[in-house]
N, C-alpha and C. Protein backbone atom coordinates (compact mmCIF):
# COMPACT_ATOMS: atom_id res chain seq x y z
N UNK A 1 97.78 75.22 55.87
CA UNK A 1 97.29 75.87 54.67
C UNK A 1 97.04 77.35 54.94
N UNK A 2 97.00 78.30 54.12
CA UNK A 2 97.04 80.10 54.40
C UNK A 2 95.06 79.68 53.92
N UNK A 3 95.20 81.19 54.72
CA UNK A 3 93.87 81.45 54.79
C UNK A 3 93.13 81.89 53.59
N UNK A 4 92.06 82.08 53.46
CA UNK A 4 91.84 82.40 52.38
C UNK A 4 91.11 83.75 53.02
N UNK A 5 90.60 85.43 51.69
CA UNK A 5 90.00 86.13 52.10
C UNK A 5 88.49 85.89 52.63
N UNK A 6 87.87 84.65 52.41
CA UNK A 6 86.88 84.74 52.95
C UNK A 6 87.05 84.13 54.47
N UNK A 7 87.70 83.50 54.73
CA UNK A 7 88.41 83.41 56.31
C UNK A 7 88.82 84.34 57.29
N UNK A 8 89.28 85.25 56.38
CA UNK A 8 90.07 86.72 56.66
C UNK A 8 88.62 87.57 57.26
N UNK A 9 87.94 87.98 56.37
CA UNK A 9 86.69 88.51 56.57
C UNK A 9 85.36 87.64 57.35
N UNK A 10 85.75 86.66 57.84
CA UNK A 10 84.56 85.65 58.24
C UNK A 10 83.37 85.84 57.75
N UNK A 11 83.21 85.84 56.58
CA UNK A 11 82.14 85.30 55.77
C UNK A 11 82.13 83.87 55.15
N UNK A 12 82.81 83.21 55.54
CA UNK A 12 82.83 81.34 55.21
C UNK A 12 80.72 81.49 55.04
N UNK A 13 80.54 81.36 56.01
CA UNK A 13 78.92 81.26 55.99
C UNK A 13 78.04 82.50 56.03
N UNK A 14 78.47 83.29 55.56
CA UNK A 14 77.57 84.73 55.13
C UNK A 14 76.37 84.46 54.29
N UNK A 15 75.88 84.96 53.95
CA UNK A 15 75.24 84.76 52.31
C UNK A 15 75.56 85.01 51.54
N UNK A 16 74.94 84.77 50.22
CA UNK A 16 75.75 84.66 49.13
C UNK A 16 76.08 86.52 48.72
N UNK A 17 74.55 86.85 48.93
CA UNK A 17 74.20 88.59 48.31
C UNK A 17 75.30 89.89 49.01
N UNK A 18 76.03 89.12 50.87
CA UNK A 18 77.31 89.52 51.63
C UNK A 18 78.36 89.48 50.96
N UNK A 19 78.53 88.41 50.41
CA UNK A 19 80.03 87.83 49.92
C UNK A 19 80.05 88.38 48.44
N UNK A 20 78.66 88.33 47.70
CA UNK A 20 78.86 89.42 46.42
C UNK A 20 79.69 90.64 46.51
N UNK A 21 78.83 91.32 47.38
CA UNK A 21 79.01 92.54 47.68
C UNK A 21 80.43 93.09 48.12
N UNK A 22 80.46 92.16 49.23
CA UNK A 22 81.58 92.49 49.72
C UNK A 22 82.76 92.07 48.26
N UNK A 23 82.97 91.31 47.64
CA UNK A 23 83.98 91.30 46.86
C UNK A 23 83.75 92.27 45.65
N UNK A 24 82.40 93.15 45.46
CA UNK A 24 82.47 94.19 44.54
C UNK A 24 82.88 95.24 45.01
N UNK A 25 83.08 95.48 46.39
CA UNK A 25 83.17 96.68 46.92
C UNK A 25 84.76 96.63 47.19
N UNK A 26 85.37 95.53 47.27
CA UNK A 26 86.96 95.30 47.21
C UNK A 26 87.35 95.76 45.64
N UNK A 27 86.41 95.41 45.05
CA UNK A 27 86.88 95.56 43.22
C UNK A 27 86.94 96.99 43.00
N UNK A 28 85.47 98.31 43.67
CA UNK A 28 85.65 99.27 43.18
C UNK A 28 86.67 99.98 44.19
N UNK A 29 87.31 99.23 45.20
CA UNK A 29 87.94 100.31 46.18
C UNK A 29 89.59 100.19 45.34
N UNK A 30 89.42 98.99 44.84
CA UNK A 30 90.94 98.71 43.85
C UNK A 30 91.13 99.97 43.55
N UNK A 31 90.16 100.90 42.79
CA UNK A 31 90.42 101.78 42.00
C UNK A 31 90.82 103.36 42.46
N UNK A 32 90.40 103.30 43.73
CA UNK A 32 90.77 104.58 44.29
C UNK A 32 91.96 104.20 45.13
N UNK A 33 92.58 103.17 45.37
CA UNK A 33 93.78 102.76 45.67
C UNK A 33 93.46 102.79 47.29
N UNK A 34 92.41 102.18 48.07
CA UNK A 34 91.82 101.84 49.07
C UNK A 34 91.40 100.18 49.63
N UNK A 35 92.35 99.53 50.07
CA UNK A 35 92.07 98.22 49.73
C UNK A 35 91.40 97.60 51.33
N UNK A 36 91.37 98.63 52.26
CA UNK A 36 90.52 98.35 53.50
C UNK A 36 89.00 97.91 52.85
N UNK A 37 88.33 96.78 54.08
CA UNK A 37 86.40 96.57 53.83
C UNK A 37 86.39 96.98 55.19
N UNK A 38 85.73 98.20 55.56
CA UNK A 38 84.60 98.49 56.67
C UNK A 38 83.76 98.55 57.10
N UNK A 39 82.69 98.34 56.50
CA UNK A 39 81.47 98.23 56.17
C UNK A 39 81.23 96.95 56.65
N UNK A 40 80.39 96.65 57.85
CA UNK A 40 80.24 95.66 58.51
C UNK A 40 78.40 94.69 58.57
N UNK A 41 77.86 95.28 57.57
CA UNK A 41 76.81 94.95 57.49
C UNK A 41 76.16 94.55 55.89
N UNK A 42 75.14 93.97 55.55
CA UNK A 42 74.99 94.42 53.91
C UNK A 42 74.64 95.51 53.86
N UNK A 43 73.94 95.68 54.40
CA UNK A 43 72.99 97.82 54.24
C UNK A 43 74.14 98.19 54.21
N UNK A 44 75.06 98.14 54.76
CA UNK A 44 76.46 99.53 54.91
C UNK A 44 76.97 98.58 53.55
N UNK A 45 77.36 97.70 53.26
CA UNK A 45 77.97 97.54 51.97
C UNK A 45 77.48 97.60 51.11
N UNK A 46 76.14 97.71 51.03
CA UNK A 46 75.48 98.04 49.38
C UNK A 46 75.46 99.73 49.32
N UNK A 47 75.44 100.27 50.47
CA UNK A 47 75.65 101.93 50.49
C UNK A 47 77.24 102.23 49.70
N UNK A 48 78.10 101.69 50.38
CA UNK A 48 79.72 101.52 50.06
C UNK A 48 79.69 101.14 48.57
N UNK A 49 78.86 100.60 48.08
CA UNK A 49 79.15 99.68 46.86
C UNK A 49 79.00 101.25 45.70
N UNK A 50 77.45 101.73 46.51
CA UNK A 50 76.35 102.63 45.12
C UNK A 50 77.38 103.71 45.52
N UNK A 51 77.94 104.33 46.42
CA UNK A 51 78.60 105.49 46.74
C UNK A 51 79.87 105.35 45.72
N UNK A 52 80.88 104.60 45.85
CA UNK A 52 82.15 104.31 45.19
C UNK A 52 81.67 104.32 43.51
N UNK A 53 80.77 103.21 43.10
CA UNK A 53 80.11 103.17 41.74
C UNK A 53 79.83 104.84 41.26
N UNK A 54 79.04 105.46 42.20
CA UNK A 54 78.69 107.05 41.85
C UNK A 54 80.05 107.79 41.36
N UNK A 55 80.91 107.89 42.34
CA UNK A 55 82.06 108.76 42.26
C UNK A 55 82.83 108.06 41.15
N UNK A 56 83.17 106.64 41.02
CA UNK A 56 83.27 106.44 39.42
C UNK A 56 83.00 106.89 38.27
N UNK A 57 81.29 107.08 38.47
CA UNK A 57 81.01 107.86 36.90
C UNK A 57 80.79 109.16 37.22
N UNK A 58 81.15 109.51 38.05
CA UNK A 58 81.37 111.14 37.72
C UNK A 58 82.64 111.28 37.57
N UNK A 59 83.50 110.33 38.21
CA UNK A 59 84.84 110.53 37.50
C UNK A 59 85.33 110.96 36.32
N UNK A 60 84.60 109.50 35.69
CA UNK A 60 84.87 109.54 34.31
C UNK A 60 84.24 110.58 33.17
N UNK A 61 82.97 111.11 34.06
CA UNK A 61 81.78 111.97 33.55
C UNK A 61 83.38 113.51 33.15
N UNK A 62 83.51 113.70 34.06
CA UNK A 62 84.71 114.85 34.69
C UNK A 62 85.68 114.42 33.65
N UNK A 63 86.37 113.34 33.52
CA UNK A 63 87.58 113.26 32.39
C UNK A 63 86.77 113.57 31.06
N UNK A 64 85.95 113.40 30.94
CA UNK A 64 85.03 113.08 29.43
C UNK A 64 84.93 114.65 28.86
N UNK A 65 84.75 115.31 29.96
CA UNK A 65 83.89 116.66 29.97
C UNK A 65 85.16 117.81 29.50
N UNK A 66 86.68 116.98 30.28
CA UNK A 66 87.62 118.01 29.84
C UNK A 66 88.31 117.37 28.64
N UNK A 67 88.20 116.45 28.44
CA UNK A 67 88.94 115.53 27.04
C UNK A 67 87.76 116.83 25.73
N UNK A 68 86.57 116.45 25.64
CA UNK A 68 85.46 117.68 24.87
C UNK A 68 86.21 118.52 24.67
N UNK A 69 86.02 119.22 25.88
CA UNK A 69 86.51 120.69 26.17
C UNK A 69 87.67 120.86 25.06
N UNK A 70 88.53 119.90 25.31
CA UNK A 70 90.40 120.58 24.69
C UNK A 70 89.97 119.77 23.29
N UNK A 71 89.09 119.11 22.99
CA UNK A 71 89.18 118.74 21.39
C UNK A 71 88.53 119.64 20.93
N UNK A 72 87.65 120.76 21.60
CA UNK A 72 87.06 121.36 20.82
C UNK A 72 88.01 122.58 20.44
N UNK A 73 88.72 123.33 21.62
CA UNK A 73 89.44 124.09 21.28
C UNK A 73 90.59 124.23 20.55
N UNK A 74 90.88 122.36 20.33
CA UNK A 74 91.65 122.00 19.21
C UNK A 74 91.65 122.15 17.98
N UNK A 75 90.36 122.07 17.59
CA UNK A 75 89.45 122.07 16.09
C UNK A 75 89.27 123.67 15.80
N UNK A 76 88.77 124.27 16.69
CA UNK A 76 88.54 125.91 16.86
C UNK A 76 90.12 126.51 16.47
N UNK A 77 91.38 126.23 16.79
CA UNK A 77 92.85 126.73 17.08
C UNK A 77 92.81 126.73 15.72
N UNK A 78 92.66 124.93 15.31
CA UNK A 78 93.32 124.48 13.67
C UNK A 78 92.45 125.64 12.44
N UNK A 79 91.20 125.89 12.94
CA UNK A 79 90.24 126.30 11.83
C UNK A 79 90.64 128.11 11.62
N UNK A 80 91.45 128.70 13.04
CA UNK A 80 91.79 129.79 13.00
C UNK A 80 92.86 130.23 12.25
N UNK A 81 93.82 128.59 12.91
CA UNK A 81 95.44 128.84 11.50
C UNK A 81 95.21 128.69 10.60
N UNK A 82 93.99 128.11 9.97
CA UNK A 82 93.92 127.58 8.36
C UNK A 82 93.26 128.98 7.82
N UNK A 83 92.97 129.83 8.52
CA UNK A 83 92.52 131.23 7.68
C UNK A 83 93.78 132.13 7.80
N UNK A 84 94.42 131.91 8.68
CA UNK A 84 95.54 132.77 8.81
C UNK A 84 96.47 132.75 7.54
């Protein structure tokens, strides 16, 4: 039979709050296209977890901020041709 990832990672008998973690921290690393777990402890994976989560929403904080930005200067452009 193939292994499974919790075999892979030897957490079969971790705890439960390890094996959370560790599979949230696989979920947010999906996203930066990072699919290594290094973090060999819970303290280091709940650090790994809040760090990755952070840079997420400032990510998105950052797309949000320039999406604004160009709708506003969109609305500002249109309101200039409509007097023109």
């Amino acid at each position: 039979a193939e292994r499974t990832w919790l075999e892979v990672y030897d957490i079969v008998d971790a705890s439960l709050a390890n094996q959370y973690f560790l599979s949230y921290h696989w979920a947010l690393a999906n996203f930066s296209g990072v699919m290594e777990v290094n973090p060999q402890n819970l303290a280091e994976r709940i650090f790994a977890v809040t760090i990755s989560f952070l840079a997420f929403g400032i990510a998105a904080w950052v797309v949000s901020s320039i999406t604004t930005a160009m709708t506003r200067l969109e609305v500002a452009t249109a309101h200039d041709t409509r007097l023109l």
